[in-house]
Protein backbone atom coordinates (compact mmCIF):
# COMPACT_ATOMS: atom_id res chain seq x y z
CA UNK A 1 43.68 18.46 -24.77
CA UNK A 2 41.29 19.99 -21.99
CA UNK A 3 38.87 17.77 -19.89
CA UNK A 4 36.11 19.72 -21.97
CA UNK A 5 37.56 18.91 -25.22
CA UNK A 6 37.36 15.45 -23.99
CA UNK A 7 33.68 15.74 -23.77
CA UNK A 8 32.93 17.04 -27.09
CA UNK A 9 34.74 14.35 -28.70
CA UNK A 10 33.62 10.46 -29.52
CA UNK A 11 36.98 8.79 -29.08
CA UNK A 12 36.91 5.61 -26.50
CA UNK A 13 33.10 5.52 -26.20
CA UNK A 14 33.72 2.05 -28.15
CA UNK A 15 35.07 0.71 -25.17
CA UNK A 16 32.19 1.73 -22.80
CA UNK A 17 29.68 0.29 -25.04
CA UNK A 18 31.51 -3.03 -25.50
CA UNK A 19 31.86 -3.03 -21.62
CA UNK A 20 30.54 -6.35 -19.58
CA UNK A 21 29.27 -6.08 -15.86
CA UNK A 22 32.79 -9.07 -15.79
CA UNK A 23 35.11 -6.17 -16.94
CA UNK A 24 34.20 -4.53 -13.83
CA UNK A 25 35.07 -6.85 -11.60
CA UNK A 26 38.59 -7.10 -12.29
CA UNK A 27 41.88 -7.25 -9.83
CA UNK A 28 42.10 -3.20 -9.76
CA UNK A 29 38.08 -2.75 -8.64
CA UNK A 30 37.12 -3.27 -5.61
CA UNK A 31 33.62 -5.39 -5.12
CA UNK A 32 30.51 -3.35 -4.05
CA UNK A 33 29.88 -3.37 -0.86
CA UNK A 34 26.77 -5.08 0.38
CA UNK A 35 23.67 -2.64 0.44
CA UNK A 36 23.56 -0.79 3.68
CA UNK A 37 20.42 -1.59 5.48
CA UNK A 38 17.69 0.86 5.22
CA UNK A 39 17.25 3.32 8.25
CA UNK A 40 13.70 4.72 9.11
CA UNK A 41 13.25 8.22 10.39
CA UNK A 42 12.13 8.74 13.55
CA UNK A 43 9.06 11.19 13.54
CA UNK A 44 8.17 11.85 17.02
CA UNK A 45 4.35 12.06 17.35
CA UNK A 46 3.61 13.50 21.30
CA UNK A 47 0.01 12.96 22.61
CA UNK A 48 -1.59 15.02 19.95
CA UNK A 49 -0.75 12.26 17.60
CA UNK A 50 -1.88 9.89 19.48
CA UNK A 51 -4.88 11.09 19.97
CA UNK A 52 -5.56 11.63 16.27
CA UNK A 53 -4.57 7.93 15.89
CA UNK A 54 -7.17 6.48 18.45
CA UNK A 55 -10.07 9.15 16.65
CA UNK A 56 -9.32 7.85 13.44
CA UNK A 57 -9.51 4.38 14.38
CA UNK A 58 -12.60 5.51 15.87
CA UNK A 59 -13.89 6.45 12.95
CA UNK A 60 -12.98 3.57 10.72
CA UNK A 61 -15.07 1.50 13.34
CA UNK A 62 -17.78 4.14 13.01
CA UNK A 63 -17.36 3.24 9.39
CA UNK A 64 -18.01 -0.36 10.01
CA UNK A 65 -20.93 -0.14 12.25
CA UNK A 66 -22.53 2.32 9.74
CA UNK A 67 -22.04 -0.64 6.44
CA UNK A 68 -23.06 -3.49 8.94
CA UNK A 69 -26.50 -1.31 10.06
CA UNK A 70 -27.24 -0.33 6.57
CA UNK A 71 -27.24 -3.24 4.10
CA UNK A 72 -27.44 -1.78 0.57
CA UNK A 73 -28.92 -3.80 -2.83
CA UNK A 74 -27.99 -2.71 -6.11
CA UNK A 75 -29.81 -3.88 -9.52
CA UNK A 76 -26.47 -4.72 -10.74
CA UNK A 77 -23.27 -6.40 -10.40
CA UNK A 78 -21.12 -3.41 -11.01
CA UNK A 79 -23.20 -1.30 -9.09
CA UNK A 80 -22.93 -3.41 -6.16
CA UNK A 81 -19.06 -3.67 -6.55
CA UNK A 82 -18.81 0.11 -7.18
CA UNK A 83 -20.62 1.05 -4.23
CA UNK A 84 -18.51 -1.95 -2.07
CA UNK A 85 -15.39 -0.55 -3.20
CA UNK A 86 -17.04 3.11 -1.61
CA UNK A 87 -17.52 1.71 1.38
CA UNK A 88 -14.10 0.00 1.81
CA UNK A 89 -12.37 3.64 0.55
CA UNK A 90 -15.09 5.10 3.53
CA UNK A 91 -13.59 2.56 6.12
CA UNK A 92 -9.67 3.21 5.03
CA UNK A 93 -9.80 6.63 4.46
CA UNK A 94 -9.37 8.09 8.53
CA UNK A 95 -6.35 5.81 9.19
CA UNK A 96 -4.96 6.73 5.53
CA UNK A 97 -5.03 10.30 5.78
CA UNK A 98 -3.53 10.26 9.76
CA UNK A 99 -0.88 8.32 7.84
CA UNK A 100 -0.33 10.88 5.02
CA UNK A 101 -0.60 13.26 7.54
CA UNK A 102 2.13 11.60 9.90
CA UNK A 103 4.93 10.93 6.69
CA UNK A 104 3.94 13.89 4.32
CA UNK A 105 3.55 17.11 6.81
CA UNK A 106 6.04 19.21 8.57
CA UNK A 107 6.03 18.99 12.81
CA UNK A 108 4.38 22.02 12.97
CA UNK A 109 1.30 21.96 10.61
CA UNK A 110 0.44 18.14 11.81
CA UNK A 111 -2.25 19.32 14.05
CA UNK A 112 -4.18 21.22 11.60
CA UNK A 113 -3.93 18.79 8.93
CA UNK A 114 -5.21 16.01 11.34
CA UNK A 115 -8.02 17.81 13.19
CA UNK A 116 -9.14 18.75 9.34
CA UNK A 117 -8.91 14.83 8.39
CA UNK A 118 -11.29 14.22 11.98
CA UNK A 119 -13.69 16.47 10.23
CA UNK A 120 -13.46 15.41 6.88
CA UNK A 121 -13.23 11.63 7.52
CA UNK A 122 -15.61 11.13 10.49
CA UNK A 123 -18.98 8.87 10.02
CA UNK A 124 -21.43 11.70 9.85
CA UNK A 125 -23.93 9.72 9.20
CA UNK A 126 -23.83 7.91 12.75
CA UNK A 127 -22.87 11.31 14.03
CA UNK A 128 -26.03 12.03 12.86
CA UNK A 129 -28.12 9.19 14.04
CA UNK A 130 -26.46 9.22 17.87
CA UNK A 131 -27.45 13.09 17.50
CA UNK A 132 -30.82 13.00 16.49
């Protein structure tokens, strides 16, 4: 009987389903190996990155002077916690997307991605108030 007549049939699968993690570890099996540690990949960054990493943390303290400045009231509690939890996405968000942007996209596009996040991310409204 062919390997693919073996597979079309139910004979032995008794065995595999009465099976204990002990059978396993009998004379003829070897014991697993211990987990080999886990290597990181080196992404090289070059100044560029750099640079995006200093404007983003830039921004997150732009972030922080901008909550600190402007104290907010709400009538509510859920309100208050809503627009909180705004604020702390509005503070994270610069050094989370040079992240994304660091792990997710390929060598080449990095530099678009990240000048896009400086745009998208920045504090306009103290860009706006240093402006004016």
């Amino acid at each position: 009987m062919s390997r693919d007549e073996d597979a079309l049939r139910w004979e032995g699968d008794d065995e595999l389903d009465r099976a204990t993690p002990d059978d396993a570890q009998d004379d003829r099996a070897p014991a697993p190996a211990a987990s080999a540690p886990v290597v990181r990949e080196s992404r090289p960054r070059g100044p560029l990155g750099w640079l995006a990493f200093v404007l983003a943390l830039a921004a997150t303290a732009g972030w922080v002077v901008i909550i600190v400045a402007n104290p907010v009231q709400q009538p509510s509690l859920i309100g208050l916690a809503l627009y909180q939890l705004g604020e702390l996405l509005a503070m994270l968000t610069p050094l989370m997307w040079w992240f994304v942007v660091d792990r997710v996209a390929p060598s080449r596009r990095r530099a678009t991605w990240w000048l896009a996040g400086i745009l998208v991310t920045a504090p306009w409204p103290l860009v706006a108030g240093v402006v004016a």
